[in-house]
N, C-alpha and C. Protein backbone atom coordinates (compact mmCIF):
# COMPACT_ATOMS: atom_id res chain seq x y z
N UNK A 1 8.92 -16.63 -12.86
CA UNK A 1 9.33 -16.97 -11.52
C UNK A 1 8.37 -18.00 -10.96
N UNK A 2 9.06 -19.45 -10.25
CA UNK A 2 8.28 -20.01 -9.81
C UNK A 2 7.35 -19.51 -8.48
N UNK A 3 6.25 -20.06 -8.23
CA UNK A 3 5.55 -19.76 -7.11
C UNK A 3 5.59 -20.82 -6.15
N UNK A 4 5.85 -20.02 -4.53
CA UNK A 4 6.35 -20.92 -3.48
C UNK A 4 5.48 -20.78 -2.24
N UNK A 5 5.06 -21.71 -2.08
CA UNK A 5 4.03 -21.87 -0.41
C UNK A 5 5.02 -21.63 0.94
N UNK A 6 4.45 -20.48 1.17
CA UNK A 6 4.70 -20.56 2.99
C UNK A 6 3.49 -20.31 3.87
N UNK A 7 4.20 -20.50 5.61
CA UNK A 7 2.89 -20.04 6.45
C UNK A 7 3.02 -18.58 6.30
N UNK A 8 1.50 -17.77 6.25
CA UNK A 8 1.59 -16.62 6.10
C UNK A 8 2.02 -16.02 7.74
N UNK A 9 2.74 -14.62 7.25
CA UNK A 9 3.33 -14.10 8.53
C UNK A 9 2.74 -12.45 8.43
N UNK A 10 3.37 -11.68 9.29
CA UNK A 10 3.00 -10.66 9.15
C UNK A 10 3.29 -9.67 8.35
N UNK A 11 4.33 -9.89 7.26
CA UNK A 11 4.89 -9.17 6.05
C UNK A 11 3.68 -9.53 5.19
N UNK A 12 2.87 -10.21 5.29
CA UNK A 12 1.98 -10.64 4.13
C UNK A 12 0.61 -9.79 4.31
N UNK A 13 0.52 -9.59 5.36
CA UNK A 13 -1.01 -9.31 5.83
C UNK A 13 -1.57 -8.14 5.18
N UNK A 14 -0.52 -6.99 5.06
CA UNK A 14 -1.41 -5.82 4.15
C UNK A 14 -1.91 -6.68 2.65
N UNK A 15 -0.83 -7.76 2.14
CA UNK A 15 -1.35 -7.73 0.81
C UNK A 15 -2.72 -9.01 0.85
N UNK A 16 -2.54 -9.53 1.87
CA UNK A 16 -3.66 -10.48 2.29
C UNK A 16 -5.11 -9.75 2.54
N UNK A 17 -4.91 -8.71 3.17
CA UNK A 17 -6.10 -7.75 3.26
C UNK A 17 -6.15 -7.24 1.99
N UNK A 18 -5.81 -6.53 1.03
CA UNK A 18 -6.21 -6.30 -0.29
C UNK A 18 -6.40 -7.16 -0.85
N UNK A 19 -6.39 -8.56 -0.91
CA UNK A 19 -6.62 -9.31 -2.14
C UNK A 19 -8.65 -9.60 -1.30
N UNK A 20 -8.66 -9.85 -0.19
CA UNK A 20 -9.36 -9.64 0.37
C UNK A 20 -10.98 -8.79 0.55
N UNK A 21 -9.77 -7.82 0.58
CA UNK A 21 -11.27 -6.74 -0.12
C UNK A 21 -11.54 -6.35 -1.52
N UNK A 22 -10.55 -6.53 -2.04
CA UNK A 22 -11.11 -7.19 -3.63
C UNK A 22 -12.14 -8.09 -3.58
N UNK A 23 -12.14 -9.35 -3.04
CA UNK A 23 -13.38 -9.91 -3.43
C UNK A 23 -15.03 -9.48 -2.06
N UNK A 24 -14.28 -8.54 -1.37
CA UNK A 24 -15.48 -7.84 -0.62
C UNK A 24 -16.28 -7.32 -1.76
N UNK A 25 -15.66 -6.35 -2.16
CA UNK A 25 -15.73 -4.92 -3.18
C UNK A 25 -16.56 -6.08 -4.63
N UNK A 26 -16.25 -7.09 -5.06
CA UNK A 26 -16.19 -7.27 -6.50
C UNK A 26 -16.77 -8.84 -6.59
N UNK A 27 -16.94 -9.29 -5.80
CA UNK A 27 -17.71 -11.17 -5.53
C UNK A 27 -18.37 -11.30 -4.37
N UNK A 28 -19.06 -12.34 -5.19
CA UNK A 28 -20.18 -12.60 -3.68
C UNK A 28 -19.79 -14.18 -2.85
N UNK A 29 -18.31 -14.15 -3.41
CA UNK A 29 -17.43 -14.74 -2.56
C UNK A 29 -17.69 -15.36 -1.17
N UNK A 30 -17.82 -13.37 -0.63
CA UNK A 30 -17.60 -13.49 1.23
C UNK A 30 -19.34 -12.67 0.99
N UNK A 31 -19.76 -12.50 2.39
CA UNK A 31 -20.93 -11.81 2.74
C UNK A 31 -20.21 -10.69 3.28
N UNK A 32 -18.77 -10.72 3.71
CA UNK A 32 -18.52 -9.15 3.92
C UNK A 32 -19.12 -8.25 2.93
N UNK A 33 -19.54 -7.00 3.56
CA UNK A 33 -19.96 -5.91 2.66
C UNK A 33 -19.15 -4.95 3.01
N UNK A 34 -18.28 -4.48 3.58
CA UNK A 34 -17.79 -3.64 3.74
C UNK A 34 -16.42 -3.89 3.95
N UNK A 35 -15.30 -3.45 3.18
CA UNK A 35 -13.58 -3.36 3.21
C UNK A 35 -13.08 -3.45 4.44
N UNK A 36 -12.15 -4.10 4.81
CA UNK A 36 -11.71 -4.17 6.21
C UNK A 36 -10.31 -3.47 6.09
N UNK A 37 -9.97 -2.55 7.39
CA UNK A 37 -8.50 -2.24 7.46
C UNK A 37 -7.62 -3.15 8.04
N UNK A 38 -6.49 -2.84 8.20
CA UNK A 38 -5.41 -3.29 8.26
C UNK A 38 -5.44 -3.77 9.99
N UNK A 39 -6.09 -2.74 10.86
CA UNK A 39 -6.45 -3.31 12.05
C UNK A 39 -7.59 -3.49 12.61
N UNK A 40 -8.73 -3.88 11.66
CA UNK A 40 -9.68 -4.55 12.05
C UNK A 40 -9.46 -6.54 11.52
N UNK A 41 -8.74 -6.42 10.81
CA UNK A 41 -7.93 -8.00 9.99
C UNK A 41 -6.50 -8.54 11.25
N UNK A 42 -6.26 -7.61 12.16
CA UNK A 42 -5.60 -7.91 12.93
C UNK A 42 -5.89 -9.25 13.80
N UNK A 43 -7.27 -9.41 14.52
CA UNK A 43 -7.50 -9.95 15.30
C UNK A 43 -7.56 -11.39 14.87
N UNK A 44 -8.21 -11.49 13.39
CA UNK A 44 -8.12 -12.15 12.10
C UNK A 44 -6.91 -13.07 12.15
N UNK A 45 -5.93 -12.25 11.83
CA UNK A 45 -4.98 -12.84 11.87
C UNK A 45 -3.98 -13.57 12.82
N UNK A 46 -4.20 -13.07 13.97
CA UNK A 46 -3.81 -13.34 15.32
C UNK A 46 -3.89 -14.81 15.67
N UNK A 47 -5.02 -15.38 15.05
CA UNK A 47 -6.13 -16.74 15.37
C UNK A 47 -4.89 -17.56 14.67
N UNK A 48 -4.16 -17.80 13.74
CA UNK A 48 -3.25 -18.21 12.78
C UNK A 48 -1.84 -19.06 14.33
N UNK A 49 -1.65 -19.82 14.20
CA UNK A 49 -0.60 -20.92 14.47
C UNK A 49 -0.01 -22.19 13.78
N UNK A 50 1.13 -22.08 13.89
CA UNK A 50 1.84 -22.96 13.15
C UNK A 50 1.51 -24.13 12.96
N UNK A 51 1.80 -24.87 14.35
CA UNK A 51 0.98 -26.06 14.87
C UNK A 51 -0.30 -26.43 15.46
N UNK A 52 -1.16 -25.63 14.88
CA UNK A 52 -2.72 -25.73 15.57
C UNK A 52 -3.53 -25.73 14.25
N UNK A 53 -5.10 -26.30 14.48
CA UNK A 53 -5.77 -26.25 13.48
C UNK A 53 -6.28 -25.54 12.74
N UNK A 54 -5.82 -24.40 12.96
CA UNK A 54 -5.88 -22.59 12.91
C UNK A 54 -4.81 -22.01 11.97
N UNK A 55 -4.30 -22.63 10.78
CA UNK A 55 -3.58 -21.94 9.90
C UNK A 55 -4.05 -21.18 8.69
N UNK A 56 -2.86 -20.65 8.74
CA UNK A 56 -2.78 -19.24 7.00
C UNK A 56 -1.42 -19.75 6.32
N UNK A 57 -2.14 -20.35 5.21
CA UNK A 57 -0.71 -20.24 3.68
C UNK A 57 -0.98 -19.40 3.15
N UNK A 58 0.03 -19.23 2.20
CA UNK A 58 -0.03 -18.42 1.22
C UNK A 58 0.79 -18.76 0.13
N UNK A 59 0.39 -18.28 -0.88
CA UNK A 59 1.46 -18.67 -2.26
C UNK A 59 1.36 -17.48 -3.02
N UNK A 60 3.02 -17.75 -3.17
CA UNK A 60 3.95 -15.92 -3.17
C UNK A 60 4.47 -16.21 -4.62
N UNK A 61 4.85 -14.90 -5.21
CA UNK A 61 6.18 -15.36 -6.23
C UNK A 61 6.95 -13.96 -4.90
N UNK A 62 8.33 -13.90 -5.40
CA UNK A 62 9.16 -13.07 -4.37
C UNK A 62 8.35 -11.71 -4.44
N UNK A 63 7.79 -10.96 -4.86
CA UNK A 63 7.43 -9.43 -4.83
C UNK A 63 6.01 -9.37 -5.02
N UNK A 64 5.18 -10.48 -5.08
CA UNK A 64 3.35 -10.72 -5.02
C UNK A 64 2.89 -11.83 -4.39
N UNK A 65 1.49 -11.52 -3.55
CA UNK A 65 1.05 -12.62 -3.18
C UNK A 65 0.28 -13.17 -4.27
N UNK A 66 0.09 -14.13 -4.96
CA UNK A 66 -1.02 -15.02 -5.33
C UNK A 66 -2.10 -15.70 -4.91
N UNK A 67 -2.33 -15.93 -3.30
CA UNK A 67 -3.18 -15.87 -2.54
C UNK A 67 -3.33 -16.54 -1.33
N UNK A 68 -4.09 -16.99 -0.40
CA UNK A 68 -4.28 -17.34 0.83
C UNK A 68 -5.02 -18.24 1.11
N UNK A 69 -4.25 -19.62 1.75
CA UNK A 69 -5.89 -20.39 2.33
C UNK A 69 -5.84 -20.85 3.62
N UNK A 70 -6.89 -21.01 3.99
CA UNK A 70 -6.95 -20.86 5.39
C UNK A 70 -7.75 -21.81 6.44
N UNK A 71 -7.71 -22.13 7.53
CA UNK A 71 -8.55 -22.71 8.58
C UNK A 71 -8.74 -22.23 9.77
N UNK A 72 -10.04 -21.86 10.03
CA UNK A 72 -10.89 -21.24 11.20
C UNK A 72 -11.76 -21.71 11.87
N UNK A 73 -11.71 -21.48 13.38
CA UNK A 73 -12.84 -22.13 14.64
C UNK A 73 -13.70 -22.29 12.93
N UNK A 74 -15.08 -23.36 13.63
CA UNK A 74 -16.16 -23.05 12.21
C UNK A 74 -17.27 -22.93 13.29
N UNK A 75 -17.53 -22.70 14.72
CA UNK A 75 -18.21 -22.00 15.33
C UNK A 75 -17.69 -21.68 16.85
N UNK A 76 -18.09 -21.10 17.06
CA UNK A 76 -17.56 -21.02 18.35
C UNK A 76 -18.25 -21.67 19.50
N UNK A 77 -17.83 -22.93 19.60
CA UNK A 77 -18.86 -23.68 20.72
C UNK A 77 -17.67 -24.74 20.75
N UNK A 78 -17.29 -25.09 22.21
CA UNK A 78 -16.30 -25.91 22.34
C UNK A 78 -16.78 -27.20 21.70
N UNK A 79 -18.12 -28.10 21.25
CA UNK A 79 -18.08 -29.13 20.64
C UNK A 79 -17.54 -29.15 19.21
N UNK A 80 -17.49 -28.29 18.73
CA UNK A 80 -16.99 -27.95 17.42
C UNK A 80 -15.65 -27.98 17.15
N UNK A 81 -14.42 -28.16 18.84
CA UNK A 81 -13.12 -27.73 18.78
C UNK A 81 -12.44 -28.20 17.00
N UNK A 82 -12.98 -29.48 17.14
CA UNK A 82 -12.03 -30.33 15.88
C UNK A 82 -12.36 -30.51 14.42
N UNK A 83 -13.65 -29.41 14.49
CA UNK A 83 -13.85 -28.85 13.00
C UNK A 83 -13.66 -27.60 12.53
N UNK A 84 -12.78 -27.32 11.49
CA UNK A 84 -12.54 -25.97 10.89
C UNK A 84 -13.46 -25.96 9.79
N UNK A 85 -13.13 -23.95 9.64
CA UNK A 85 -14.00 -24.00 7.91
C UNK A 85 -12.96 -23.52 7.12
N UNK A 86 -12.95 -23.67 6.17
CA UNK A 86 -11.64 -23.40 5.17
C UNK A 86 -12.05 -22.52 4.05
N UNK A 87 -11.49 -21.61 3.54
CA UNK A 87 -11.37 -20.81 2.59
C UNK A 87 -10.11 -20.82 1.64
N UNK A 88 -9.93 -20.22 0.50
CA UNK A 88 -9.18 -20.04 -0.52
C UNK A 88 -9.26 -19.01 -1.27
N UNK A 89 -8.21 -18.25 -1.59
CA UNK A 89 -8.86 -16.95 -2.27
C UNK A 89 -7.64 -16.22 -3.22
N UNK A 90 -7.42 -16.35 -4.40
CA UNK A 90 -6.23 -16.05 -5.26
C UNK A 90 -6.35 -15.03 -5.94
N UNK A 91 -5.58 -14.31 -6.53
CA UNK A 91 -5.51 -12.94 -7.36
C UNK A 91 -6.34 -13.25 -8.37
N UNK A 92 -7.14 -12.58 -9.12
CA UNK A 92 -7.75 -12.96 -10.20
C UNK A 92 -6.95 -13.24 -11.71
N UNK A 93 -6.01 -12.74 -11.29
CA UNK A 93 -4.88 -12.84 -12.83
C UNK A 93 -4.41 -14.33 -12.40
N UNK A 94 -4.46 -15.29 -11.65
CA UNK A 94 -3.98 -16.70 -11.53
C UNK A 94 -5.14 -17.38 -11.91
N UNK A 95 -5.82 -17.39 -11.74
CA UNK A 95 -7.24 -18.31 -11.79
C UNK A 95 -7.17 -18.89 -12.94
N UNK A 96 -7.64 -20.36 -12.86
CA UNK A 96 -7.53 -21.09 -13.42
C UNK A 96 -6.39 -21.79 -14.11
N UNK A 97 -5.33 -21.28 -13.37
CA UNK A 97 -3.86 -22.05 -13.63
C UNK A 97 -2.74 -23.18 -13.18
N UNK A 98 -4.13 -23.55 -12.31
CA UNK A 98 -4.08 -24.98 -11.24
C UNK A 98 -3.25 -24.42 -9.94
N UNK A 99 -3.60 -23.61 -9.56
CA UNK A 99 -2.66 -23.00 -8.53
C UNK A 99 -3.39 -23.27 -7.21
N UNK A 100 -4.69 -22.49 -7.22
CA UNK A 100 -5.86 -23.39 -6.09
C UNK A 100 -5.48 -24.72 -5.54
N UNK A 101 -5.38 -25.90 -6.45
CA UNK A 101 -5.32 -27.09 -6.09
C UNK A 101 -3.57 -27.08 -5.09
N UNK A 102 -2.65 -26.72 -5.67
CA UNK A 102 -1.34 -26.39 -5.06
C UNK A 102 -1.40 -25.78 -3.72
N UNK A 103 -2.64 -24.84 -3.45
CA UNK A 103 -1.98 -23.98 -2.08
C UNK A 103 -3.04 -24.29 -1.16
N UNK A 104 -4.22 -25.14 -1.62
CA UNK A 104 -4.95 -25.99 -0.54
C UNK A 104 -4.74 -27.32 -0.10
N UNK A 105 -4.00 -27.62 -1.07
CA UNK A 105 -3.18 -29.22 -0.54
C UNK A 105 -2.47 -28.41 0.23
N UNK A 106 -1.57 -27.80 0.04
CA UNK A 106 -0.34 -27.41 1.44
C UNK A 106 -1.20 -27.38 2.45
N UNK A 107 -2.52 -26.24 2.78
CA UNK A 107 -3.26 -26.62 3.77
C UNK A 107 -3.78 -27.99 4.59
N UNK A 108 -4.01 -28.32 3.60
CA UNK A 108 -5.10 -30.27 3.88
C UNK A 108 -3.34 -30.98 4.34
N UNK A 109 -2.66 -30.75 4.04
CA UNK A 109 -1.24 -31.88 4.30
C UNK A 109 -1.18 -31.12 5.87
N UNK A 110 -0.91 -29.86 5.75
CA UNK A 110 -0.70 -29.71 7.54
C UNK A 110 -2.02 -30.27 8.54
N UNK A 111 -3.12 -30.00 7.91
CA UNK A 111 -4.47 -30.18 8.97
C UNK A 111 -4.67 -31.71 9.11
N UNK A 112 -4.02 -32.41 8.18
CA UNK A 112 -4.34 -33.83 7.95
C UNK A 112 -3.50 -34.54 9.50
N UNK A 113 -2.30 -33.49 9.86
CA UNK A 113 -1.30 -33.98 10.84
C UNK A 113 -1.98 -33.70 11.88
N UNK A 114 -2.83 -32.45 12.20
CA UNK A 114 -3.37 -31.82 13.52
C UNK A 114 -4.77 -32.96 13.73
N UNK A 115 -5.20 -31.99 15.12
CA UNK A 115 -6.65 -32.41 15.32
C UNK A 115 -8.06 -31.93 14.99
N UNK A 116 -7.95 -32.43 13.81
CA UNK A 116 -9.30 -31.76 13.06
C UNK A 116 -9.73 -33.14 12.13
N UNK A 117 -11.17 -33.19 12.41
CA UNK A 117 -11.70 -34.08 12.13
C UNK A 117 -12.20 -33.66 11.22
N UNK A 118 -12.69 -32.81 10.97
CA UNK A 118 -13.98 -32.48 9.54
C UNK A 118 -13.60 -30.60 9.12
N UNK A 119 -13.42 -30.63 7.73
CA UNK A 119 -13.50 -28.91 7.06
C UNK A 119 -14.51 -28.85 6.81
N UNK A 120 -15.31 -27.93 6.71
CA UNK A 120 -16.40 -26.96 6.17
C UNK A 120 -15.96 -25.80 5.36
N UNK A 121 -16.66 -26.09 4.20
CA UNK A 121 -16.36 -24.58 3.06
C UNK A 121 -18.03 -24.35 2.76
N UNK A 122 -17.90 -22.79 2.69
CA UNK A 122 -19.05 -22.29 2.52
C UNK A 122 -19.39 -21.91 1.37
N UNK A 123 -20.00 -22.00 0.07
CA UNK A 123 -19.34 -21.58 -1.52
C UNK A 123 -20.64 -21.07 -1.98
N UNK A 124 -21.04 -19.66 -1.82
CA UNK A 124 -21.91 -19.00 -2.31
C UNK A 124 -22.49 -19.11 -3.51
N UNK A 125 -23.16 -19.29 -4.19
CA UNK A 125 -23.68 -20.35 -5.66
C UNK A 125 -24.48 -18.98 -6.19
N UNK A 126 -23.82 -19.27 -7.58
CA UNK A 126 -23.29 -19.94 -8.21
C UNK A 126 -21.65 -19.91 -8.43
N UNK A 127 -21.14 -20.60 -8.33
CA UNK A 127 -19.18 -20.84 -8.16
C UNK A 127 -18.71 -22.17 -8.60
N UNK A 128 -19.17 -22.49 -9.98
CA UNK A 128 -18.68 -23.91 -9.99
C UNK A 128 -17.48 -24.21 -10.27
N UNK A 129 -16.29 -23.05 -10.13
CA UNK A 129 -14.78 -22.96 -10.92
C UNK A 129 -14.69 -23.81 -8.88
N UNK A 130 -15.51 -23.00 -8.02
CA UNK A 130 -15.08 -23.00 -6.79
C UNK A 130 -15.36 -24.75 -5.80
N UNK A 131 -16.61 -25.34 -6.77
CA UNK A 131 -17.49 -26.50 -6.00
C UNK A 131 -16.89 -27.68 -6.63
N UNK A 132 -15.85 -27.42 -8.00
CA UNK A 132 -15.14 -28.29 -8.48
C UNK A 132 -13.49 -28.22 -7.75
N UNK A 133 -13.42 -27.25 -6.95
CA UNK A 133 -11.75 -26.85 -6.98
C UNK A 133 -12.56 -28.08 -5.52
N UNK A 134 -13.27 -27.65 -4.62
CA UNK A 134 -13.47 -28.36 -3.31
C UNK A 134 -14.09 -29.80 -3.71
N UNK A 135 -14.77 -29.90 -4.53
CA UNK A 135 -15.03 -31.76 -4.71
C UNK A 135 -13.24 -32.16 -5.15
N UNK A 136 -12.50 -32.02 -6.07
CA UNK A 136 -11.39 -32.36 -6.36
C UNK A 136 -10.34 -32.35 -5.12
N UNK A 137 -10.40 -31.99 -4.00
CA UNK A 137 -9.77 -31.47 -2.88
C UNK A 137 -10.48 -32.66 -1.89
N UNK A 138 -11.44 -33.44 -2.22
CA UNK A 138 -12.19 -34.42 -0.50
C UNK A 138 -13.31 -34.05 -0.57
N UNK A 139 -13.63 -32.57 -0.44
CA UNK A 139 -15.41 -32.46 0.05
C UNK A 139 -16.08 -33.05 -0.95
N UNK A 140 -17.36 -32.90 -0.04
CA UNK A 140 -18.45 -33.24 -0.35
C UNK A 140 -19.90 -32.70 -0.21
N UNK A 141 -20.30 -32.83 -1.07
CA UNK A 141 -22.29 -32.20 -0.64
C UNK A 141 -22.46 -32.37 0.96
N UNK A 142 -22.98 -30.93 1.68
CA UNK A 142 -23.29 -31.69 3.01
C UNK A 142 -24.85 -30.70 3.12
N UNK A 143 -24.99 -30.13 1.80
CA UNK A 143 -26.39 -29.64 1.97
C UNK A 143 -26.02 -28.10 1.10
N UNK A 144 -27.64 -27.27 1.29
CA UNK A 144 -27.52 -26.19 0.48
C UNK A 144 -28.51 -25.41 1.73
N UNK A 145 -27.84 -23.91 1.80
CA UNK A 145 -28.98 -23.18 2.31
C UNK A 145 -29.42 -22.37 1.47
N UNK A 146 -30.99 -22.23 1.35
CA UNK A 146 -31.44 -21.46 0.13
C UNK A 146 -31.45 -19.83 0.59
N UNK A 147 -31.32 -19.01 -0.18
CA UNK A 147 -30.97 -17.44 -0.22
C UNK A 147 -30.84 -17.05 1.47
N UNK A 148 -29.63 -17.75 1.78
CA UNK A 148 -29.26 -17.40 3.24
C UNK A 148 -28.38 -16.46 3.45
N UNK A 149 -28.06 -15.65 2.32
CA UNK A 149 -27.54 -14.21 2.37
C UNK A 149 -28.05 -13.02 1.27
N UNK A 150 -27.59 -11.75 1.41
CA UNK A 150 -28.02 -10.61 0.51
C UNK A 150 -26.59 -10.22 0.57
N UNK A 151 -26.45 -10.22 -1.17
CA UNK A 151 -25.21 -9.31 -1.95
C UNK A 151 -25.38 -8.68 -2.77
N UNK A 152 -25.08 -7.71 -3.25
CA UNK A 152 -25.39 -6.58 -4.31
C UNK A 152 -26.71 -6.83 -4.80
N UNK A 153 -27.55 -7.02 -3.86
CA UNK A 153 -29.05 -6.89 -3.90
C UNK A 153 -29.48 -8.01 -4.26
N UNK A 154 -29.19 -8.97 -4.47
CA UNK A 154 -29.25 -10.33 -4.89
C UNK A 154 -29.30 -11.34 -3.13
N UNK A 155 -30.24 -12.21 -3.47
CA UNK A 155 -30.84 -13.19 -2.42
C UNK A 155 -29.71 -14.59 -2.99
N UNK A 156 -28.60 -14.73 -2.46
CA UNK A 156 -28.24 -16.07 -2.56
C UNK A 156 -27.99 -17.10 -1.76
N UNK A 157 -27.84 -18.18 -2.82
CA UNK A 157 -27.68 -19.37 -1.59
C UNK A 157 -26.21 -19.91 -1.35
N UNK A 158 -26.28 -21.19 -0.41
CA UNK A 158 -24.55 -21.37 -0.08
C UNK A 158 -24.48 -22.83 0.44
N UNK A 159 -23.41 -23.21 -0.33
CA UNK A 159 -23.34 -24.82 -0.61
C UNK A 159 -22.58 -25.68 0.18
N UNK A 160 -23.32 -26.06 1.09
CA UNK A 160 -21.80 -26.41 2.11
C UNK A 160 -21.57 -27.68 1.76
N UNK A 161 -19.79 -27.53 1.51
CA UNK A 161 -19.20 -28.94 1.76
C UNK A 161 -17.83 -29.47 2.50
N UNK A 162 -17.78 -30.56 2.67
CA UNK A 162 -17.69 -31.02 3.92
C UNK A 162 -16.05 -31.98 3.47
N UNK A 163 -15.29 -32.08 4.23
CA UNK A 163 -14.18 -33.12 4.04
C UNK A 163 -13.59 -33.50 5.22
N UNK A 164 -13.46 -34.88 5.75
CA UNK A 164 -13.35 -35.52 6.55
C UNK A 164 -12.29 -35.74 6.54
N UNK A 165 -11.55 -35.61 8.03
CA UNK A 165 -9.65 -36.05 7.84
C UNK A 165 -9.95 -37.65 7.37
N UNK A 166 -8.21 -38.06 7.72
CA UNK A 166 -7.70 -39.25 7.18
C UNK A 166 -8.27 -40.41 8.57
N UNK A 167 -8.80 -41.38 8.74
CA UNK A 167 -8.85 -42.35 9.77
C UNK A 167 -7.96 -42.02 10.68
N UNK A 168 -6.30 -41.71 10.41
CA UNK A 168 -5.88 -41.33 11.56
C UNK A 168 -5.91 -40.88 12.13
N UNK A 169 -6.09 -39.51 11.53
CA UNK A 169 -6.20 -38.45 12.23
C UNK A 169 -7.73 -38.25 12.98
N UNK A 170 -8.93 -38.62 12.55
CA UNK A 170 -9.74 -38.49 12.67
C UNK A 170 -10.31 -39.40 14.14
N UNK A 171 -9.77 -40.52 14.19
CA UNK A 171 -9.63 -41.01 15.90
C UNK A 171 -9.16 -40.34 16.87
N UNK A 172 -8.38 -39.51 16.72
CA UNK A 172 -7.51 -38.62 18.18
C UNK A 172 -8.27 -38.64 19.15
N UNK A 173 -9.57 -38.73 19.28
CA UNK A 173 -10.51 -38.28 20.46
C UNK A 173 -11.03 -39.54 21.02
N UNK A 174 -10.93 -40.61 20.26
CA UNK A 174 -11.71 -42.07 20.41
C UNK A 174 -10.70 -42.97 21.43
C-alpha cells in the first residue's frame, strides 16, 4: 500500500503519541524522560493550524501511521514570532526507506508559503542517519552545544541546524 501525506488531525493523535513515546522510552532523540498521555499531548497538539507556521503532517498507509513532522513557536518571545523548530519522527520499521525526505518536504512546501523565516532542528549527537536527512533538506551547521542534556545517564550534546526560507518568503517583514 502506497503511503500518503496529510495534515495531522485528531484521529491521529493517540498513534502520534505512541510513536512518540517510543522514542521517549528507547532514543535520545527527545530529552523527554518520561511517556506522555493522551491529555498531557493535548495542549501539544492544539498549537497545530492549517494555515499558520504551526503545523503537524503525517504520513499514513490507511490503518498505520508512519510518522509525524512538525513546526513549533522555537521560543517563546514575540521576537522569535517567524522562527520555528522542526522535528521528524517515523516508525522504526520505515527508516531508511527515503520516507523522511517525503514527509518533511510536505512540511518545508507549506512553511515555505507562510511567515517563517528561519527552522531550527535540534539533533542530539550522535544521529548522523538524522544530520544527513536535515543537511539534504536546507539546514545547516548553526553551532553545537556540548553535553547540554542527560539521557540514560549519558551527558550529550546537540547540533543545531538551521534553514532559511526562500527570499520570498523570507522578506514578509521588510
Amino acid at each position: 500500500m502506497k503511503p500518503f501525506l496529510k495534515i495531522g488531525d485528531e484521529a491521529d493523535l493517540d498513534e502520534i503519541n505512541a510513536l512518540y513515546n517510543h522514542y521517549i522510552l528507547n532514543s535520545v532523540a527527545t530529552f523527554d524522560l518520561t511517556p506522555h498521555s493522551l491529555a498531557d499531548r493535548r495542549p501539544w497538539f492544539e498549537q497545530f493550524e492549517n494555515d499558520s507556521p504551526h503545523q503537524l503532517w503525517v504520513l499514513r498507509e490507511p490503518k498505520q501511521l508512519l510518522g509525524f513532522a512538525c513546526s513549533q513557536p522555537f521560543r517563546a518571545k514575540a521576537g522569535y514570532e517567524d522562527t520555528v523548530e522542526t522535528s521528524i519522527y517515523l516508525v522504526p520499521s520505515v527508516l531508511g526507506r527515503g520516507l523522511g525526505p517525503l514527509l518533511y518536504q510536505r512540511l518545508f512546501d507549506a512553511l515555505d508559503t507562510s511567515p517563517v523565516h528561519s527552522a531550527i532542528a535540534m539533533i542530539t549527537l550522535p544521529n548522523r542517519a538524522s544530520l544527513k536527512l536535515h543537511e539534504r533538506m536546507g539546514f545547516n551547521s548553526a553551532g553545537t552545544l556540548l553535553e547540554a542534556g542527560v539521557k540514560f545517564k549519558r551527558r550529550l550534546s546537540v547540533q543545531i541546524m538551521q534553514r532559511m526560507a526562500p527570499i520570498a518568503a523570507a522578506n514578509h517583514l521588510l
